[in-house]
N, C-alpha and C. Protein backbone atom coordinates (compact mmCIF):
# COMPACT_ATOMS: atom_id res chain seq x y z
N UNK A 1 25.84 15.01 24.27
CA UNK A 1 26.99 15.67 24.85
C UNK A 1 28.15 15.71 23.84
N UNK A 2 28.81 14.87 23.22
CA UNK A 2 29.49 14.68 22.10
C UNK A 2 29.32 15.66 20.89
N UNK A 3 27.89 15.06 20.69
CA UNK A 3 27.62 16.06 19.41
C UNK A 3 27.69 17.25 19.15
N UNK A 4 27.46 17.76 20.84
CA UNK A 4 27.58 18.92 20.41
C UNK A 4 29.17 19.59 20.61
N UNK A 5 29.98 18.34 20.30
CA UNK A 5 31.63 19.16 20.78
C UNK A 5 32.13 18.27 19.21
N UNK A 6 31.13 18.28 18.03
CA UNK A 6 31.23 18.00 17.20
C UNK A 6 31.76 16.68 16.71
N UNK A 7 31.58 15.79 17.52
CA UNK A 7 31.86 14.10 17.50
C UNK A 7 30.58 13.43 17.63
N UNK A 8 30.77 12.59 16.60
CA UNK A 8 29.28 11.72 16.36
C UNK A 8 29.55 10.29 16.94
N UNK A 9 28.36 9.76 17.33
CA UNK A 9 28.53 8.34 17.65
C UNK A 9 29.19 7.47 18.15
N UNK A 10 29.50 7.45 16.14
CA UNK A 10 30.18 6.35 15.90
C UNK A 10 31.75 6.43 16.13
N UNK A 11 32.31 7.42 16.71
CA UNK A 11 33.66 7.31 16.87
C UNK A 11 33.95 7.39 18.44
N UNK A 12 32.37 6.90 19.20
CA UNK A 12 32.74 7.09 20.55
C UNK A 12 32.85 5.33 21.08
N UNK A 13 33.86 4.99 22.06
CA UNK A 13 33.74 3.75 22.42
C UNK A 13 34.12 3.59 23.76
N UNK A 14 33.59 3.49 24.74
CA UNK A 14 33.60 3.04 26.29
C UNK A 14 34.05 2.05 26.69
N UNK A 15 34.59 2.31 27.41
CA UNK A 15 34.94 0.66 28.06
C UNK A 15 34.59 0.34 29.60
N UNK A 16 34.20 -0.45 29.46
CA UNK A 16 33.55 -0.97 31.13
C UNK A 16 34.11 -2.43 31.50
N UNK A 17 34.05 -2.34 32.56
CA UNK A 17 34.25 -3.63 32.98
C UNK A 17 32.99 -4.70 33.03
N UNK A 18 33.36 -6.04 32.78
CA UNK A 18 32.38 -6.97 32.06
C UNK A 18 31.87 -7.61 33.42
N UNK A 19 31.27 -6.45 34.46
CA UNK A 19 30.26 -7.13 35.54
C UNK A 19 29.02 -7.22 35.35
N UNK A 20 28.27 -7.89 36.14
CA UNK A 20 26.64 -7.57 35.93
C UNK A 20 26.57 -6.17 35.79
N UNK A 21 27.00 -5.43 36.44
CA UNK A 21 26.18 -3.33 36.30
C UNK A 21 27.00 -3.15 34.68
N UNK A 22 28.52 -3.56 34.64
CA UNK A 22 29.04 -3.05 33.53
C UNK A 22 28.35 -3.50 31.94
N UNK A 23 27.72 -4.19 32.43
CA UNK A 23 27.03 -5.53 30.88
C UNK A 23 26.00 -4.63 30.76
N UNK A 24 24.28 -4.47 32.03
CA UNK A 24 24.01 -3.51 32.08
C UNK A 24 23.87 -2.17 31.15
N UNK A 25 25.10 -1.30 31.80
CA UNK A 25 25.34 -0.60 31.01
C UNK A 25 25.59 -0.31 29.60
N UNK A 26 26.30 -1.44 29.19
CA UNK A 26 26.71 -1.44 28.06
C UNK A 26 25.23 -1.56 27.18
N UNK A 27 24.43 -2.13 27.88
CA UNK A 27 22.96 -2.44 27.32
C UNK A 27 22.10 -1.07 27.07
N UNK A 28 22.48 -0.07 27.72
CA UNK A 28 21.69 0.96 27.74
C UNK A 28 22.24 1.73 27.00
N UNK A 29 23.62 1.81 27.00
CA UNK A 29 24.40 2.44 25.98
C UNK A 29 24.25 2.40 24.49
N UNK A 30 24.17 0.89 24.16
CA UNK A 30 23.63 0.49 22.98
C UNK A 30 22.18 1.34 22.15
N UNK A 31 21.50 1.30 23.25
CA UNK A 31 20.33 2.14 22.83
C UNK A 31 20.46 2.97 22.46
N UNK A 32 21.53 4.14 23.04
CA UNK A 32 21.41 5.38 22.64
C UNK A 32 22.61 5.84 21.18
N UNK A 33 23.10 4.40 20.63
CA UNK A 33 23.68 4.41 19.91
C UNK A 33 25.34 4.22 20.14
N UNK A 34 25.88 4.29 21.29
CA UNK A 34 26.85 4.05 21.53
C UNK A 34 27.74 2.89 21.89
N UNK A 35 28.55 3.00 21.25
CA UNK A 35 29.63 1.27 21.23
C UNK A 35 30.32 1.34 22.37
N UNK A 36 30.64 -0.24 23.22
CA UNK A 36 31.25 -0.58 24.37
C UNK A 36 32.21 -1.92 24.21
N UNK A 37 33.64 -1.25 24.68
CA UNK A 37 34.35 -2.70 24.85
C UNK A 37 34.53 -3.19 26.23
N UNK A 38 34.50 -4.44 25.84
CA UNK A 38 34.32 -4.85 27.89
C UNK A 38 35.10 -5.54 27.81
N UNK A 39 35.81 -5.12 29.22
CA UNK A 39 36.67 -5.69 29.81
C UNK A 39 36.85 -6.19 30.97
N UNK A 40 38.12 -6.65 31.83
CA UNK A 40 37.88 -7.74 33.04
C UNK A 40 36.99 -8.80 32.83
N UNK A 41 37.32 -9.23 31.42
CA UNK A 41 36.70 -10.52 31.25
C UNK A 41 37.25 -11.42 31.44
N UNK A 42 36.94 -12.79 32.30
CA UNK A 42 37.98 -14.06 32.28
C UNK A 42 37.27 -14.86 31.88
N UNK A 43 36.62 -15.42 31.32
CA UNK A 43 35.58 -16.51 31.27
C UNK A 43 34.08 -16.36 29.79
N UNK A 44 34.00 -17.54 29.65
CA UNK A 44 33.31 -17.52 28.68
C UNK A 44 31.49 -17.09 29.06
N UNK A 45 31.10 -16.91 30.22
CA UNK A 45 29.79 -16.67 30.43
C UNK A 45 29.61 -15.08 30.21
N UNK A 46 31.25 -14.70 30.49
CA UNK A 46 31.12 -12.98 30.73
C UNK A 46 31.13 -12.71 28.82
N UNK A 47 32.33 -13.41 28.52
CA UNK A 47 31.94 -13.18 26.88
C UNK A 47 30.40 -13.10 26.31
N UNK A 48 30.06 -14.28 26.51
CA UNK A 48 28.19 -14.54 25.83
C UNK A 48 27.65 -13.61 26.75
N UNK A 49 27.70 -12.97 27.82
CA UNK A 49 26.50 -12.05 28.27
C UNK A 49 26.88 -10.32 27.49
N UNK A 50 28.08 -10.49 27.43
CA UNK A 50 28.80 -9.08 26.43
C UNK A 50 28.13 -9.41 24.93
N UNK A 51 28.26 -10.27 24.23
CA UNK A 51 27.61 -10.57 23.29
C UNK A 51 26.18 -10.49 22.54
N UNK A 52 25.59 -10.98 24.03
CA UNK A 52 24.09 -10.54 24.21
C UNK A 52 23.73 -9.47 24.32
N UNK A 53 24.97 -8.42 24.93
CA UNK A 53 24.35 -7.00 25.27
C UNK A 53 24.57 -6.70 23.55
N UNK A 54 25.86 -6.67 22.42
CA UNK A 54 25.18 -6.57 21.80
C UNK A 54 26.64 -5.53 21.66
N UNK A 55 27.86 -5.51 22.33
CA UNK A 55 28.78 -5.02 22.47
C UNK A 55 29.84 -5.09 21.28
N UNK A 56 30.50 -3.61 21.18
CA UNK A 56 31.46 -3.96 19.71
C UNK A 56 32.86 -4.60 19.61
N UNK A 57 32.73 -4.62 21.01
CA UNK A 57 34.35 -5.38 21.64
C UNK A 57 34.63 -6.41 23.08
N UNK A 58 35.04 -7.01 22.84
CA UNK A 58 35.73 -7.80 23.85
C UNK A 58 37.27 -8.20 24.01
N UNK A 59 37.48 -7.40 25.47
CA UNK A 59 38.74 -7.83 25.60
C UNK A 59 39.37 -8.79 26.68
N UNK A 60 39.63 -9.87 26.01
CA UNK A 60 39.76 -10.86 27.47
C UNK A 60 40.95 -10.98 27.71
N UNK A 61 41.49 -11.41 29.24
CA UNK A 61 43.03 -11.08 29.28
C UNK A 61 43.70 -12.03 29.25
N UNK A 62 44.54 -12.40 28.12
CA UNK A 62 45.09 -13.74 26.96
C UNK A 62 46.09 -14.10 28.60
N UNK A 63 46.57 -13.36 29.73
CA UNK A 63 47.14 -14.45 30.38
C UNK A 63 46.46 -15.27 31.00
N UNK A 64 44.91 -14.93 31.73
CA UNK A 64 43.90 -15.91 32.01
C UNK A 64 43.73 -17.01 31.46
N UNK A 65 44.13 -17.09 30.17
CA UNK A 65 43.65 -18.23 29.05
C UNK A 65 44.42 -19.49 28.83
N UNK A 66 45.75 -18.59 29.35
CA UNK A 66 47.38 -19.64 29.59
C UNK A 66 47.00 -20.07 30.38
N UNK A 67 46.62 -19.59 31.76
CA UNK A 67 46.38 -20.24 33.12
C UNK A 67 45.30 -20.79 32.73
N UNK A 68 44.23 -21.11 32.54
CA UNK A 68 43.32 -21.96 31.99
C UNK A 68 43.80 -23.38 31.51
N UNK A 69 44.49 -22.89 30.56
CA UNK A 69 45.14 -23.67 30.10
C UNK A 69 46.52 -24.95 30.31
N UNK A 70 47.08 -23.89 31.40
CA UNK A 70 48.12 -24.60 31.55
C UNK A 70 47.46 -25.69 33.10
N UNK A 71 46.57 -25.37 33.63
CA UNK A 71 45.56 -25.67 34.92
C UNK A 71 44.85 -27.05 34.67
N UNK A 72 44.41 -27.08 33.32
CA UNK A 72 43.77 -28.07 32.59
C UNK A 72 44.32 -29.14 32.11
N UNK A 73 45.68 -28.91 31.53
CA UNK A 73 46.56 -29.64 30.53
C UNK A 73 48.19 -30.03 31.51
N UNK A 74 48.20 -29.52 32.62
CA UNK A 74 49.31 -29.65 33.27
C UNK A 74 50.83 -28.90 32.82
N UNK A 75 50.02 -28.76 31.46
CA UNK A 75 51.72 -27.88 30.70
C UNK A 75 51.94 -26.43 30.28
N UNK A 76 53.34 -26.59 30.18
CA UNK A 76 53.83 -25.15 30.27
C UNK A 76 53.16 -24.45 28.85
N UNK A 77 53.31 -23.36 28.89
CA UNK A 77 53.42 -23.11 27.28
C UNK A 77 54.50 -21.77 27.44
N UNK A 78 55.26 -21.93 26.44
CA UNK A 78 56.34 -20.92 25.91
C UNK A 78 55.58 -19.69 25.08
N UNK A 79 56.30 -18.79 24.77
CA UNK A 79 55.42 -17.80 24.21
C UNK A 79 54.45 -18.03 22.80
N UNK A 80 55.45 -18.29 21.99
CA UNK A 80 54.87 -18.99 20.40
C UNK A 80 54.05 -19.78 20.44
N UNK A 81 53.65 -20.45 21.53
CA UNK A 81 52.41 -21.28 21.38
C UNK A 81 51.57 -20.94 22.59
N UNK A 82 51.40 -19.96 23.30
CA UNK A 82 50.37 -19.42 24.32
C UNK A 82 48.75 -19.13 23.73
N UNK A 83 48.30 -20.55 24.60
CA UNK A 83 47.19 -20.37 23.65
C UNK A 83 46.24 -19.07 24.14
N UNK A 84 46.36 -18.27 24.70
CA UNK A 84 45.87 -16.85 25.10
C UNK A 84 46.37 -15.94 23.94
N UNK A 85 48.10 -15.94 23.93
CA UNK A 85 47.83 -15.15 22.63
C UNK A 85 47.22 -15.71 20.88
N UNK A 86 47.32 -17.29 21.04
CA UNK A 86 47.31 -17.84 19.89
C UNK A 86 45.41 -17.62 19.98
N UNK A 87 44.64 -17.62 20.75
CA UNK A 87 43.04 -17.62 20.39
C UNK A 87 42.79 -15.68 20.05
């Protein structure tokens, strides 16, 4: 479909959300040559199953990571040291 509106491939990139159907997908996508960034990721199982599919991006949402964080550790974090934006 692309190709023939003179765009190849590699300059196409999807984004799905990082559920079981969206991972999935991204799996089938792969096949046919096409790159996927996934998103609505909170958690590290959704990362490694995006990984596995084999995906060119991951985007996880760095305030999840504060709250993780701050949930775990009891403390605040200020911006300059948010470890969501700092990972």
């Amino acid at each position: 479909m692309y190709e023939k509106a003179g765009i190849s491939k590699d300059r196409i990139l999807i984004k799905l959300a990082t559920t079981w159907e969206g991972v999935q997908a991204a799996k089938e996508l792969k096949k046919d040559g096409i790159s996927c960034n996934m998103t609505l990721l909170f958690n590290f199982a959704q990362a490694v199953a995006s990984c596995e599919a084999g995906v060119k991006l991951i985007s996880p949402f760095v305030g999840r990571i504060r709250d993780w964080y701050q949930s775990s550790t009891g403390k605040t974090y200020e911006a300059p040291e948010d470890p969501g934006c700092i990972s």
